[in-house]
C-alpha atoms as a PDB file:
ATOM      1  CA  UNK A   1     -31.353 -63.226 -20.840  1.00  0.00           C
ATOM      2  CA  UNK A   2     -30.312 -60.715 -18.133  1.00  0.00           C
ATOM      3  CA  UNK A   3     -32.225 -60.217 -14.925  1.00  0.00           C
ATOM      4  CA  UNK A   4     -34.086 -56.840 -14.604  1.00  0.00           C
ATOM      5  CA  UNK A   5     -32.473 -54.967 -11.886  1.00  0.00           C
ATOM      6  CA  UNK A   6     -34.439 -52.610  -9.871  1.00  0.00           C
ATOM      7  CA  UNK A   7     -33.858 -48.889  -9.982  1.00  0.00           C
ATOM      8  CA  UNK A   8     -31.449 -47.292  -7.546  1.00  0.00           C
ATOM      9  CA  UNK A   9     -29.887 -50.797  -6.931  1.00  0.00           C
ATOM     10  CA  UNK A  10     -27.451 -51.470  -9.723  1.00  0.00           C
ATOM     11  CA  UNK A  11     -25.242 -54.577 -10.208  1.00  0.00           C
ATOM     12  CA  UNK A  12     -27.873 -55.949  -7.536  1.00  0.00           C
ATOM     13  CA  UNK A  13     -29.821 -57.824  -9.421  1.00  0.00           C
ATOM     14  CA  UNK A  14     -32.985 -59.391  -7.963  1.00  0.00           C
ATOM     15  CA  UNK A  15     -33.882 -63.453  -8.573  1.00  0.00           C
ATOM     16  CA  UNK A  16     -36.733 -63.963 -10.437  1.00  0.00           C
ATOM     17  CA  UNK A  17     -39.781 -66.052  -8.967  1.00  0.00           C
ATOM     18  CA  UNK A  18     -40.602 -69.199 -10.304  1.00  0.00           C
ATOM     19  CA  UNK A  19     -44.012 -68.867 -12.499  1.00  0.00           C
ATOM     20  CA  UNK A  20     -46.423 -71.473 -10.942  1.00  0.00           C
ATOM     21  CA  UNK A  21     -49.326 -71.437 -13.761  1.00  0.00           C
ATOM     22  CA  UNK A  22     -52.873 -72.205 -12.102  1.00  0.00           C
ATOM     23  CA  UNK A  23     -53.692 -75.531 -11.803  1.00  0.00           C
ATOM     24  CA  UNK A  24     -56.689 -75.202 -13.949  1.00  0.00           C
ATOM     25  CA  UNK A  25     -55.218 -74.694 -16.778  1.00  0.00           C
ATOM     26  CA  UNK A  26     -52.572 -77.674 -16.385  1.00  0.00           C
ATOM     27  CA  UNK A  27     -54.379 -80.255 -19.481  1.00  0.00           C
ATOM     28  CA  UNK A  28     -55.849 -83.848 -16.986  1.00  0.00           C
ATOM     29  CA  UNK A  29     -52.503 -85.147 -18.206  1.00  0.00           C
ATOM     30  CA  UNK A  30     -50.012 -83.351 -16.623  1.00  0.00           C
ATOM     31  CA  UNK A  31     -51.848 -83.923 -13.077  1.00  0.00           C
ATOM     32  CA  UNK A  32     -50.772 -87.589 -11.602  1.00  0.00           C
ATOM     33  CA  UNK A  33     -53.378 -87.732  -9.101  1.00  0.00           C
ATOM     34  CA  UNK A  34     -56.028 -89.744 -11.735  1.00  0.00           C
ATOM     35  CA  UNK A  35     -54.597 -93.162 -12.715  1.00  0.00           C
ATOM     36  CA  UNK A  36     -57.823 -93.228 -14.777  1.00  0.00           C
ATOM     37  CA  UNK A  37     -56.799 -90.176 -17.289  1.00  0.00           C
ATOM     38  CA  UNK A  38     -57.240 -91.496 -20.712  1.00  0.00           C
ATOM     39  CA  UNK A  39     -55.235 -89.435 -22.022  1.00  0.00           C
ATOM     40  CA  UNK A  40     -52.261 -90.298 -19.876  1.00  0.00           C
ATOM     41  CA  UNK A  41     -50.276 -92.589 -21.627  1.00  0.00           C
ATOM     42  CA  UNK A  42     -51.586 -95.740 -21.853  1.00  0.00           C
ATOM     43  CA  UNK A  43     -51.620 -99.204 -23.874  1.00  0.00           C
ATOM     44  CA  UNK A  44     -55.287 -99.367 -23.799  1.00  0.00           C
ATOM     45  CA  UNK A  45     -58.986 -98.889 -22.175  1.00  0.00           C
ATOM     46  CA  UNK A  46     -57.449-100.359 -19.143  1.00  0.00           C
ATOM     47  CA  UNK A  47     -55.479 -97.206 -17.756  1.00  0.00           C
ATOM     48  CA  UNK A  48     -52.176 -97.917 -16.469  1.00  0.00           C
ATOM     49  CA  UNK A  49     -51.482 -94.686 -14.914  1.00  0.00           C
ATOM     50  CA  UNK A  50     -49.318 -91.684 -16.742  1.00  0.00           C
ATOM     51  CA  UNK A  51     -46.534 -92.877 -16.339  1.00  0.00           C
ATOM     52  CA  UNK A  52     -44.237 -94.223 -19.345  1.00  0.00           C
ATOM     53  CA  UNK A  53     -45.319 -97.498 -21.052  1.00  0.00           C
ATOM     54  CA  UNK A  54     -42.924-100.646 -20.344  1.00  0.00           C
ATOM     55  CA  UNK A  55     -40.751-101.856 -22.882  1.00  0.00           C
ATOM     56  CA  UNK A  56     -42.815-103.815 -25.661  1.00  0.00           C
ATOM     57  CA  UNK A  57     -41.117-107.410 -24.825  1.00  0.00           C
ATOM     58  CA  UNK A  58     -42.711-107.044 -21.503  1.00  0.00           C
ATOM     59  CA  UNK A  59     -45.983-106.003 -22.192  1.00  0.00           C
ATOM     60  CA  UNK A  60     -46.234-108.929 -24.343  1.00  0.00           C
ATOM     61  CA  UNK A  61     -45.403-111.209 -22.374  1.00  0.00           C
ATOM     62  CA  UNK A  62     -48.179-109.791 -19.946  1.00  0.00           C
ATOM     63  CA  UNK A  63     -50.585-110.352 -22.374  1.00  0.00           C
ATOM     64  CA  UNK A  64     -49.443-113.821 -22.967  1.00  0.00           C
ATOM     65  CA  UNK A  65     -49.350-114.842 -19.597  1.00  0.00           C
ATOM     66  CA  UNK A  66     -52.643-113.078 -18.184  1.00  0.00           C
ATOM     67  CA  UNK A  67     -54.651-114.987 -21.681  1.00  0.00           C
ATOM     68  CA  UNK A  68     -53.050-118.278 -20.549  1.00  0.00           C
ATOM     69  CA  UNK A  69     -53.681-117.856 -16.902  1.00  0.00           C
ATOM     70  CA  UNK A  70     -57.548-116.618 -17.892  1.00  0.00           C
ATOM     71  CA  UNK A  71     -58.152-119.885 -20.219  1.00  0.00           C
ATOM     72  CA  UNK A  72     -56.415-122.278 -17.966  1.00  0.00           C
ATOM     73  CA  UNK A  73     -59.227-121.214 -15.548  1.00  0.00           C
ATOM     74  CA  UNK A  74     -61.936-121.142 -17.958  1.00  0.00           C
ATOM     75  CA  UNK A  75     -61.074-124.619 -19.069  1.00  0.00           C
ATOM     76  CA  UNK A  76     -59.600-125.888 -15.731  1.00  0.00           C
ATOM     77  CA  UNK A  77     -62.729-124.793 -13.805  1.00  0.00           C
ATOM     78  CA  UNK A  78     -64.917-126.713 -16.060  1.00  0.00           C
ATOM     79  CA  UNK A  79     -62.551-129.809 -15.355  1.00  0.00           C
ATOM     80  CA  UNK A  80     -62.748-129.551 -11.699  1.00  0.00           C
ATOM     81  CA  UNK A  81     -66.479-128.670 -11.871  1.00  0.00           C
ATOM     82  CA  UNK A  82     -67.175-131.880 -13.876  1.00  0.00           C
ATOM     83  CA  UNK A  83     -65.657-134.005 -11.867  1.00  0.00           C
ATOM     84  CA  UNK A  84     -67.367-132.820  -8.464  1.00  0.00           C
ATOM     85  CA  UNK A  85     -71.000-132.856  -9.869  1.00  0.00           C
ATOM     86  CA  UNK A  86     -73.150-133.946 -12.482  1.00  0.00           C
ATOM     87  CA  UNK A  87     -75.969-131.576 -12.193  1.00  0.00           C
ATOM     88  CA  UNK A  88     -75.283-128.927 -14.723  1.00  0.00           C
ATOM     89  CA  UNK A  89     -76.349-125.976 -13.003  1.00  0.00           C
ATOM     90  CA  UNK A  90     -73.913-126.330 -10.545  1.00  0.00           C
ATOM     91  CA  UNK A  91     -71.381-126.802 -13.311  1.00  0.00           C
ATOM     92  CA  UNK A  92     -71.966-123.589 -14.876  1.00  0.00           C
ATOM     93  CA  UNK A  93     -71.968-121.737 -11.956  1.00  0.00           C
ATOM     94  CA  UNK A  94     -68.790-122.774 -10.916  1.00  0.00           C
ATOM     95  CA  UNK A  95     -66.974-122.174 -13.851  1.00  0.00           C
ATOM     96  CA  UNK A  96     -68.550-118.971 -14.376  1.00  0.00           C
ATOM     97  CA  UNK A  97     -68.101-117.716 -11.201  1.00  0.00           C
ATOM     98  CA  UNK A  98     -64.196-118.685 -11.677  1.00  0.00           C
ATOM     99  CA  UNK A  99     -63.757-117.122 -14.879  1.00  0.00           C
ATOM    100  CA  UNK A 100     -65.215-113.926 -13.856  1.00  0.00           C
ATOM    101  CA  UNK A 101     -63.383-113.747 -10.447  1.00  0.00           C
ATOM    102  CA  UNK A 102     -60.057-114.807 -12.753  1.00  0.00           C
ATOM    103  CA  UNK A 103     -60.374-111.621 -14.629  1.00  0.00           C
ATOM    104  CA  UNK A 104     -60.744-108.825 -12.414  1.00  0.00           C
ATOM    105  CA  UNK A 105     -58.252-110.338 -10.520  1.00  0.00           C
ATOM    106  CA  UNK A 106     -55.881-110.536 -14.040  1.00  0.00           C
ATOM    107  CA  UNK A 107     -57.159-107.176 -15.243  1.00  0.00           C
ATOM    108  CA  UNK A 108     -55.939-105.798 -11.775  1.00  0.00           C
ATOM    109  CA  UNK A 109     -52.417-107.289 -11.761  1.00  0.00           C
ATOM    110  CA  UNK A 110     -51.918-106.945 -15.539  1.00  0.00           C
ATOM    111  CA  UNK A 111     -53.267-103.180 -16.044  1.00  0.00           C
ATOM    112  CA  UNK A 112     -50.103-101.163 -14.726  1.00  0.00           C
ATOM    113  CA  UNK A 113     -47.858-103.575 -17.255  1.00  0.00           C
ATOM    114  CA  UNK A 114     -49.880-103.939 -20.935  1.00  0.00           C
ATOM    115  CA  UNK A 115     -53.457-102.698 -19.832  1.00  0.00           C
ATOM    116  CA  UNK A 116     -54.279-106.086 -19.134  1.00  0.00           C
ATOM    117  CA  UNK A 117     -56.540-106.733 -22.396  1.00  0.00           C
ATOM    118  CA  UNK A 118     -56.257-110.482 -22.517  1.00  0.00           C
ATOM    119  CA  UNK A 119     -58.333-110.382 -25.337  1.00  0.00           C
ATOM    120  CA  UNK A 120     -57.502-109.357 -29.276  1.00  0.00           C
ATOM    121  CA  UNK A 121     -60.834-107.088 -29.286  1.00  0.00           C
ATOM    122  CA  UNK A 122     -60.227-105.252 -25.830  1.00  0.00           C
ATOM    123  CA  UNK A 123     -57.159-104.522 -28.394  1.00  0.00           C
ATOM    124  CA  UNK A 124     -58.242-103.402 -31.356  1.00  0.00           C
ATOM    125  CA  UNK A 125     -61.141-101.102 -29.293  1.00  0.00           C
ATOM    126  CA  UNK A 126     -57.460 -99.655 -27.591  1.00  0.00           C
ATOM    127  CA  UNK A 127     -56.155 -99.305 -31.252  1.00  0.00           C
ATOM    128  CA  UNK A 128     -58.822 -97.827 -32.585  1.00  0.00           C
ATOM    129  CA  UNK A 129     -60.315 -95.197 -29.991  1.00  0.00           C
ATOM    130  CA  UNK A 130     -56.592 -93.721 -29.525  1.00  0.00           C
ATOM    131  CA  UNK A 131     -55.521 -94.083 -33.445  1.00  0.00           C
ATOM    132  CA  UNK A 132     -53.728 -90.607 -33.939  1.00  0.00           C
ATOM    133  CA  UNK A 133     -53.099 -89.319 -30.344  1.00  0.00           C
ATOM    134  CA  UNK A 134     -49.779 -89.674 -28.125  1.00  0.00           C
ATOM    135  CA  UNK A 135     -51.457 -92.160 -25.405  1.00  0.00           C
ATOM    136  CA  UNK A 136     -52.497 -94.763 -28.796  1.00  0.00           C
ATOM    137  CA  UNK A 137     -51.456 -98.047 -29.330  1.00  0.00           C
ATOM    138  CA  UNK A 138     -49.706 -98.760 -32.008  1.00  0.00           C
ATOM    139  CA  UNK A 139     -51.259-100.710 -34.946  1.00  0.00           C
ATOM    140  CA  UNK A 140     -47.768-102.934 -35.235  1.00  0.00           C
ATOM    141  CA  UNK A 141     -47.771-103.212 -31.172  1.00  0.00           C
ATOM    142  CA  UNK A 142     -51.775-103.650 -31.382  1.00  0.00           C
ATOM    143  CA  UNK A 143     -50.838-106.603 -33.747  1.00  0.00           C
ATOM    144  CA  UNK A 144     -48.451-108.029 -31.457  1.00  0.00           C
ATOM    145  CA  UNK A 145     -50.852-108.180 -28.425  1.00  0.00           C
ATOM    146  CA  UNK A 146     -53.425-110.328 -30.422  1.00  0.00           C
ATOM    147  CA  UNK A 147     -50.917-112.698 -31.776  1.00  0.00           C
ATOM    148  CA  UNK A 148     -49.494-112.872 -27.630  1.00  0.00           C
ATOM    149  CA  UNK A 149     -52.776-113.443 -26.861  1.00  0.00           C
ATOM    150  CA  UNK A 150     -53.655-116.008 -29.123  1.00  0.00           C
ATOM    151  CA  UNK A 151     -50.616-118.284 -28.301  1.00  0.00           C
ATOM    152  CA  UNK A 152     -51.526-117.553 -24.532  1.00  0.00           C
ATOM    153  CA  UNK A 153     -54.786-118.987 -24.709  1.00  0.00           C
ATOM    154  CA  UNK A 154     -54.022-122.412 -26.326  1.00  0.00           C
ATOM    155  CA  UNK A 155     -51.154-122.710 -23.925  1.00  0.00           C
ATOM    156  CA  UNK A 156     -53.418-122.459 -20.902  1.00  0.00           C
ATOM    157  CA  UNK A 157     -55.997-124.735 -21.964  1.00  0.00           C
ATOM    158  CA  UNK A 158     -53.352-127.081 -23.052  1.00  0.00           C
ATOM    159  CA  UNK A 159     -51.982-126.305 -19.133  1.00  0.00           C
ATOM    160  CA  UNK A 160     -55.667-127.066 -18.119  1.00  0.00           C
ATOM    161  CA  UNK A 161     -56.000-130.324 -19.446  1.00  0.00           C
ATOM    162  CA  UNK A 162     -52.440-131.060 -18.292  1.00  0.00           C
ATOM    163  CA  UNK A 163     -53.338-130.288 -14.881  1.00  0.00           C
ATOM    164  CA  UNK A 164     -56.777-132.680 -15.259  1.00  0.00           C
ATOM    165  CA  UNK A 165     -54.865-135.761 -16.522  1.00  0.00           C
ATOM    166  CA  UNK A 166     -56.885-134.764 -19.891  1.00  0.00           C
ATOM    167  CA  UNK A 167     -55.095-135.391 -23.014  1.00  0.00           C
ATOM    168  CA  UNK A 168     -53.522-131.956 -24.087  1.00  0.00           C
ATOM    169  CA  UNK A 169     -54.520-130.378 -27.355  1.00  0.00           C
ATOM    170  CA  UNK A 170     -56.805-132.865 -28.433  1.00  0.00           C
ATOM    171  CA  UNK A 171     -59.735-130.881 -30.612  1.00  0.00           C
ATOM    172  CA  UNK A 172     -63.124-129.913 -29.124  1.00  0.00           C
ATOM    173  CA  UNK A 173     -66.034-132.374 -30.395  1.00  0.00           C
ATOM    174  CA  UNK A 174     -68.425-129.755 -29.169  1.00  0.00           C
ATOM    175  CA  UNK A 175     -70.918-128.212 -31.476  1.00  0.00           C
ATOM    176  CA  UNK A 176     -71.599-124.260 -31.353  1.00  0.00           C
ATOM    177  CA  UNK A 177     -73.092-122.828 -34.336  1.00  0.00           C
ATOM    178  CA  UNK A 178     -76.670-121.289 -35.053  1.00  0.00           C
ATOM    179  CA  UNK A 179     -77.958-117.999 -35.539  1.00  0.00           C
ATOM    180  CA  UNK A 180     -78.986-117.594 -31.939  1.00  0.00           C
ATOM    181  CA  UNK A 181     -75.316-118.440 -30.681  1.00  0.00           C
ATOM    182  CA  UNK A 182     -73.903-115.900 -33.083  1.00  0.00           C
ATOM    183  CA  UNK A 183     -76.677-113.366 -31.774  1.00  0.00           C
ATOM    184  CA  UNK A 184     -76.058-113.803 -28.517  1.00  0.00           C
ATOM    185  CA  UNK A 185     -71.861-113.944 -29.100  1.00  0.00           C
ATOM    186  CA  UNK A 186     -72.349-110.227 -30.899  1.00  0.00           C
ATOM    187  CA  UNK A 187     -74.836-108.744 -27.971  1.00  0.00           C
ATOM    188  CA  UNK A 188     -72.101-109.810 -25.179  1.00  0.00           C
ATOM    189  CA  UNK A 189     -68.841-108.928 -26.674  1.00  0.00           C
ATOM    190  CA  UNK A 190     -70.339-105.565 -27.965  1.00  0.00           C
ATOM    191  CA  UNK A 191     -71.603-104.884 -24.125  1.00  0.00           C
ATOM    192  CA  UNK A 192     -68.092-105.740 -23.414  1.00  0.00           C
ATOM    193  CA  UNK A 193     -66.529-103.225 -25.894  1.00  0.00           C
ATOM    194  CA  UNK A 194     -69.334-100.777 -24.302  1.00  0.00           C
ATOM    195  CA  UNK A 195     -68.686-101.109 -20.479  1.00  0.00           C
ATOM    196  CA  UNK A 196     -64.841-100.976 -21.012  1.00  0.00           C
ATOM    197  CA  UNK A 197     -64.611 -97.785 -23.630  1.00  0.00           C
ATOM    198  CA  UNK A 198     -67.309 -96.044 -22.197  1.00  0.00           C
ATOM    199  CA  UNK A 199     -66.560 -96.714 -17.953  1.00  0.00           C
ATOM    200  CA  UNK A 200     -63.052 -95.698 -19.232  1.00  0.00           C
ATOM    201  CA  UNK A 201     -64.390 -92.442 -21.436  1.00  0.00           C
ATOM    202  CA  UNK A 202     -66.561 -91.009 -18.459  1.00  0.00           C
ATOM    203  CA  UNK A 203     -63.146 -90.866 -16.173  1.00  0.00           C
ATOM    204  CA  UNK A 204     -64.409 -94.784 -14.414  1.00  0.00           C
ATOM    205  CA  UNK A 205     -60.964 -96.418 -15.004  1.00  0.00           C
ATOM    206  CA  UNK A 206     -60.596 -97.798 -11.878  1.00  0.00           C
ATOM    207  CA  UNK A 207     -63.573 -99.587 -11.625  1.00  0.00           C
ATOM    208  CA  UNK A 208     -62.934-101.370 -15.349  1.00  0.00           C
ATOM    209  CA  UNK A 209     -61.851-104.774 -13.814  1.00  0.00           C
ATOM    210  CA  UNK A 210     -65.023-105.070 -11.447  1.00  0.00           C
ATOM    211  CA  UNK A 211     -66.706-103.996 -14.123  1.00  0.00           C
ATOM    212  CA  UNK A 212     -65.205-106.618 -17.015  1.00  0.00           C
ATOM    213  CA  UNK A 213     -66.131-109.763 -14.319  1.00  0.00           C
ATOM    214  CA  UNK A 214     -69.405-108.577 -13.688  1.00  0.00           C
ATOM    215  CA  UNK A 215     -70.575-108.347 -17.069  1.00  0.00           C
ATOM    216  CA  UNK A 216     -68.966-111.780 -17.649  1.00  0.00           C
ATOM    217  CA  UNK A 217     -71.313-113.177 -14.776  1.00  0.00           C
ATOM    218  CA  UNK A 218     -74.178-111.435 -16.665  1.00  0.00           C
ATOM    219  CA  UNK A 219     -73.619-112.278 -20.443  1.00  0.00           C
ATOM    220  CA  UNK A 220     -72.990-116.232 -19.329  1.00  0.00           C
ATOM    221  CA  UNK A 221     -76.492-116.131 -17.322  1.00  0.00           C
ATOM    222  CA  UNK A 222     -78.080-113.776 -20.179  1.00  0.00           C
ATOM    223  CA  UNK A 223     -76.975-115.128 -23.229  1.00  0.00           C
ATOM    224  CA  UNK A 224     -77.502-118.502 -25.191  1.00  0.00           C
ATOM    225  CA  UNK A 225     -73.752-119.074 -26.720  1.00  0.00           C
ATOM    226  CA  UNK A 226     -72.255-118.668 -22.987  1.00  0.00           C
ATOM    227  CA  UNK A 227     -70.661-115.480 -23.666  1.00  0.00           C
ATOM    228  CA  UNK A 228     -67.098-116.604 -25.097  1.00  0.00           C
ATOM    229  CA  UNK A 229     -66.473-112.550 -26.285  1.00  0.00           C
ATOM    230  CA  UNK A 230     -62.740-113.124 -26.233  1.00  0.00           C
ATOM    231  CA  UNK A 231     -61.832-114.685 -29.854  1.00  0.00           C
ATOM    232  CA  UNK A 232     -58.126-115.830 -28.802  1.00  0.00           C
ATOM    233  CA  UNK A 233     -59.607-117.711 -25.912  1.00  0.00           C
ATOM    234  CA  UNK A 234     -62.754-118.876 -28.198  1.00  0.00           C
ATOM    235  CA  UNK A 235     -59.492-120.348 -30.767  1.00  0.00           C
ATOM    236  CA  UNK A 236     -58.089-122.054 -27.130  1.00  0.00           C
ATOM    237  CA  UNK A 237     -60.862-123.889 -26.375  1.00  0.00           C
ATOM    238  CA  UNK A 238     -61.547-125.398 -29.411  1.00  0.00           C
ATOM    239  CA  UNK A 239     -58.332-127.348 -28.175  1.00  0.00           C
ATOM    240  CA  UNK A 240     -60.196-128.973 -25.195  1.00  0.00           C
ATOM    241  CA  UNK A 241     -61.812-132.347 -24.856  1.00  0.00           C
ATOM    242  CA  UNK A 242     -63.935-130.796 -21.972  1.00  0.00           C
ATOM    243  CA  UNK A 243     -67.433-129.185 -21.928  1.00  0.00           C
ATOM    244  CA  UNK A 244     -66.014-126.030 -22.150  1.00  0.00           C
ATOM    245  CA  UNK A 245     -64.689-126.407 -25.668  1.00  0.00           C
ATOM    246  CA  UNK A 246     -65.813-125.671 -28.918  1.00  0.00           C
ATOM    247  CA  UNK A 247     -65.698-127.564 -31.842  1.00  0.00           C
ATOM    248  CA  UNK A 248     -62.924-126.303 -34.512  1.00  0.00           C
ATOM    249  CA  UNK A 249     -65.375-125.793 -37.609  1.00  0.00           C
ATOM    250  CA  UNK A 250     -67.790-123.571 -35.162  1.00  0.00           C
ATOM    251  CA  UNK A 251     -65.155-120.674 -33.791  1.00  0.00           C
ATOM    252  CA  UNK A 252     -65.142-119.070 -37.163  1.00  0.00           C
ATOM    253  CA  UNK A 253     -68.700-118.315 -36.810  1.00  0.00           C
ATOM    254  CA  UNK A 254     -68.377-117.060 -33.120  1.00  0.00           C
ATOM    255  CA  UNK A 255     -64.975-114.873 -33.877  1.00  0.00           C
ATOM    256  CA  UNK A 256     -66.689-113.335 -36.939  1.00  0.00           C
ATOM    257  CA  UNK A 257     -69.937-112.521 -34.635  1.00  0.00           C
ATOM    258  CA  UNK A 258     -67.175-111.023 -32.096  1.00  0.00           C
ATOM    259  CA  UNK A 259     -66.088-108.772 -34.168  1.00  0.00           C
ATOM    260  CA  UNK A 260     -69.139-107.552 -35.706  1.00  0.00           C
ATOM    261  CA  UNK A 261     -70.558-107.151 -31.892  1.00  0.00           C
ATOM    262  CA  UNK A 262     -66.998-105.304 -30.792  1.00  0.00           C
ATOM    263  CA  UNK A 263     -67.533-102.810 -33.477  1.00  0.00           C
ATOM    264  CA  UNK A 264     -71.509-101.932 -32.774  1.00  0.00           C
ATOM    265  CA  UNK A 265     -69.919-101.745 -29.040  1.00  0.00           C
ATOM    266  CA  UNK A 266     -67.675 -98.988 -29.946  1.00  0.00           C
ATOM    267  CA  UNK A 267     -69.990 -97.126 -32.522  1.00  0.00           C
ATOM    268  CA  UNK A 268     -72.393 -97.105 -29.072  1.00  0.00           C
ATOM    269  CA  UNK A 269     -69.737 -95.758 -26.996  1.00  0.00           C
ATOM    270  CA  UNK A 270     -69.090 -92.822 -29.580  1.00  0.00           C
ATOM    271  CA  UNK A 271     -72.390 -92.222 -29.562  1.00  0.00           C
ATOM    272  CA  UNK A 272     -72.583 -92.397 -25.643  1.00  0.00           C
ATOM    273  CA  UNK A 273     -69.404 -91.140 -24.514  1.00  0.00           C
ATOM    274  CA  UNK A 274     -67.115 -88.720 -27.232  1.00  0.00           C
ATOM    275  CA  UNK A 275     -66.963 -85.816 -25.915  1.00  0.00           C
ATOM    276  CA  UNK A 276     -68.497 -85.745 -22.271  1.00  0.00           C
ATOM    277  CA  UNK A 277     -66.746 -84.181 -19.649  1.00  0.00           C
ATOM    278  CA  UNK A 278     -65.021 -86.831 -17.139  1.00  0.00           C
ATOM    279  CA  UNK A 279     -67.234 -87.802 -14.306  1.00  0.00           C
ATOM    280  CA  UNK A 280     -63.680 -88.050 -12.020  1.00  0.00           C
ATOM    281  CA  UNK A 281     -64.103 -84.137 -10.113  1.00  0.00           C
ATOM    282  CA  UNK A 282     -60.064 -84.817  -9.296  1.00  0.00           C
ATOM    283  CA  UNK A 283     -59.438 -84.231 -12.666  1.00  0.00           C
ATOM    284  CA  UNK A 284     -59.465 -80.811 -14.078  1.00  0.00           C
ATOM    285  CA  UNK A 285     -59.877 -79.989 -17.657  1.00  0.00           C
ATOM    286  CA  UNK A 286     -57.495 -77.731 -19.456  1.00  0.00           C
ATOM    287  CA  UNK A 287     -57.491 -75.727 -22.844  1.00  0.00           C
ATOM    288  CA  UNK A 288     -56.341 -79.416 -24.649  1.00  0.00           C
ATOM    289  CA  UNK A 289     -59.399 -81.169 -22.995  1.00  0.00           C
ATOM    290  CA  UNK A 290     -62.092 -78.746 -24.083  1.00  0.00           C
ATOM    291  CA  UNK A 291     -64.155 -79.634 -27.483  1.00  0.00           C
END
C-alpha cells in the first residue's frame, strides 16, 4: 500500500498517523487495568489476571500443593486444638477459624498460578461456566485439577498426622451420614458455588478469597455436617484418626450431596448473574460484551 501524497507536493509523501480507536469500544479484555475481567484468560472463577495461563505441569502442581497445604490445616488444626482443650467449643472454633484464614490466604497466593480452586467443584463450576469461550478450562485440564487435588488432600492430612505423632493414613472411625448432614453438605457447597461464580460474574474478583473464608466461617457455624463442601478434602479426611475425619463408608453420601448442592449453586448464579453488566466502573464494555 502506497502513502497518499498531498497535492502540489509530489515524491513527498506524508506519514500516516497511527489510528488510536476510542477506548470504549476496546472489548473489557483488551484493557489490563481489571485483574477481575472474566473474560481475560483465566483457569477459573478465581481470576488470575489477562495475562497468559502457566504451563499445565505448573498449575497442577499448584493445585496439589494449595489442597495439601488446606487439609494439613484442616486436620492439623483439629490436632493441635485437641490437645490444648477439651471443651468442644473452643475446639471448633479453632479449627474453623484456621481453615478459613488457610484459604484466603491459599486462594491469594495460588490465584495468579491455577486460580487457586483447591477443590474439584470450584473446578468443574470453572469448566462449566466458560465451556465454549477462549478464557475456559479445558475439560481434559479440568480433569487433571480434580485428580491434583485429590492426591493433595490425602497427602496433607497424612502430613497432619505426621506432624501430630498420629499414625498416618489410618481410616476415620467417625460417623457422618443422615439426611440432615447431606442437607446441610448441599446448602453450603451450593452457597459456595454461588458466592464464587456470582462475586466473580458481577466484576468482584478480587474480593473472591475474603469472600471463600468467610463463607467457610459461616457454613461451619450454620450448618449441621460442618460444612466439608470440598469433596477431595472430604476423601482426605476420611484418612484421619482425629475428630476431624470422616468415616470411609459416609464420604460417598457427602460427595454425592456436594455435587448436587454445586450444581443448584450454579443454576442460582445463572439465574442471578448471566448477563448483568460488571459492577467494576474501570472496566468498560465493548461491542463483544454487550447481550
Amino acid at each position: 500500500m502506497t502513502t497518499p501524497v498531498p497535492p502540489g507536493t509530489p515524491g513527498k509523501p506524508l506519514p500516516l498517523p497511527k489510528p488510536t480507536p476510542p477506548t470504549g469500544s476496546l472489548p473489557a479484555v483488551a484493557l489490563p487495568t481489571d485483574p477481575t475481567d472474566p473474560t481475560a484468560p483465566a483457569s477459573g472463577p478465581y481470576p488470575t489476571g489477562p495475562t497468559a495461563a502457566p504451563p499445565l505441569g505448573r498449575r497442577l502442581a499448584a493445585e496439589l500443593v494449595g489442597t495439601a497445604l488446606l487439609a494439613a490445616v484442616v486436620v492439623g488444626s483439629g490436632h493441635q486444638a485437641d490437645a490444648l482443650t477439651s471443651d468442644a467449643g473452643l475446639r471448633f472454633l479453632a479449627n474453623v477459624g484456621a481453615s478459613a484464614a488457610a484459604l484466603a490466604v491459599l486462594i491469594t497466593l495460588f490465584g495468579p498460578v491455577s486460580g487457586g480452586h483447591l477443590n474439584p467443584l470450584i473446578t468443574a463450576g470453572a469448566w462449566w461456566t466458560g465451556r465454549g469461550t477462549p478464557a475456559g478450562l479445558p475439560l481434559r485440564e479440568a480433569v487433571g485439577y480434580a485428580a491434583a487435588q485429590t492426591v493433595g488432600a490425602v497427602a496433607g492430612t497424612g502430613l497432619a498426622d505426621a506432624m501430630f505423632g498420629h499414625p498416618v493414613f489410618r481410616l476415620s472411625v467417625v460417623p457422618r451420614g443422615s439426611g440432615a448432614l447431606w442437607l446441610a453438605e448441599a446448602v453450603a457447597t451450593g452457597t459456595l458455588l454461588l458466592v464464587v461464580t456470582g462475586a466473580t460474574a458481577a466484576g468482584r474478583g478480587r474480593l473472591v478469597p475474603a469472600l471463600v473464608g468467610l463463607w467457610v466461617v459461616t457454613a461451619c457455624w450454620a450448618t449441621s455436617s460442618g460444612g466439608f463442601a470440598n469433596p477431595a478434602v472430604t476423601l482426605g479426611r476420611a484418612f484421619t484418626d482425629g475428630w476431624t475425619g470422616i468415616a470411609p463408608g459416609s464420604v460417598p453420601g457427602f460427595v454425592l450431596a456436594q455435587c448436587a448442592g454445586a450444581a443448584a449453586g450454579l443454576g442460582l448464579a445463572a439465574l442471578l448473574f448471566d448477563g448483568r453488566e460488571r459492577a467494576d466502573p474501570d472496566v468498560r464494555p465493548g461491542p463483544s460484551d454487550k447481550r
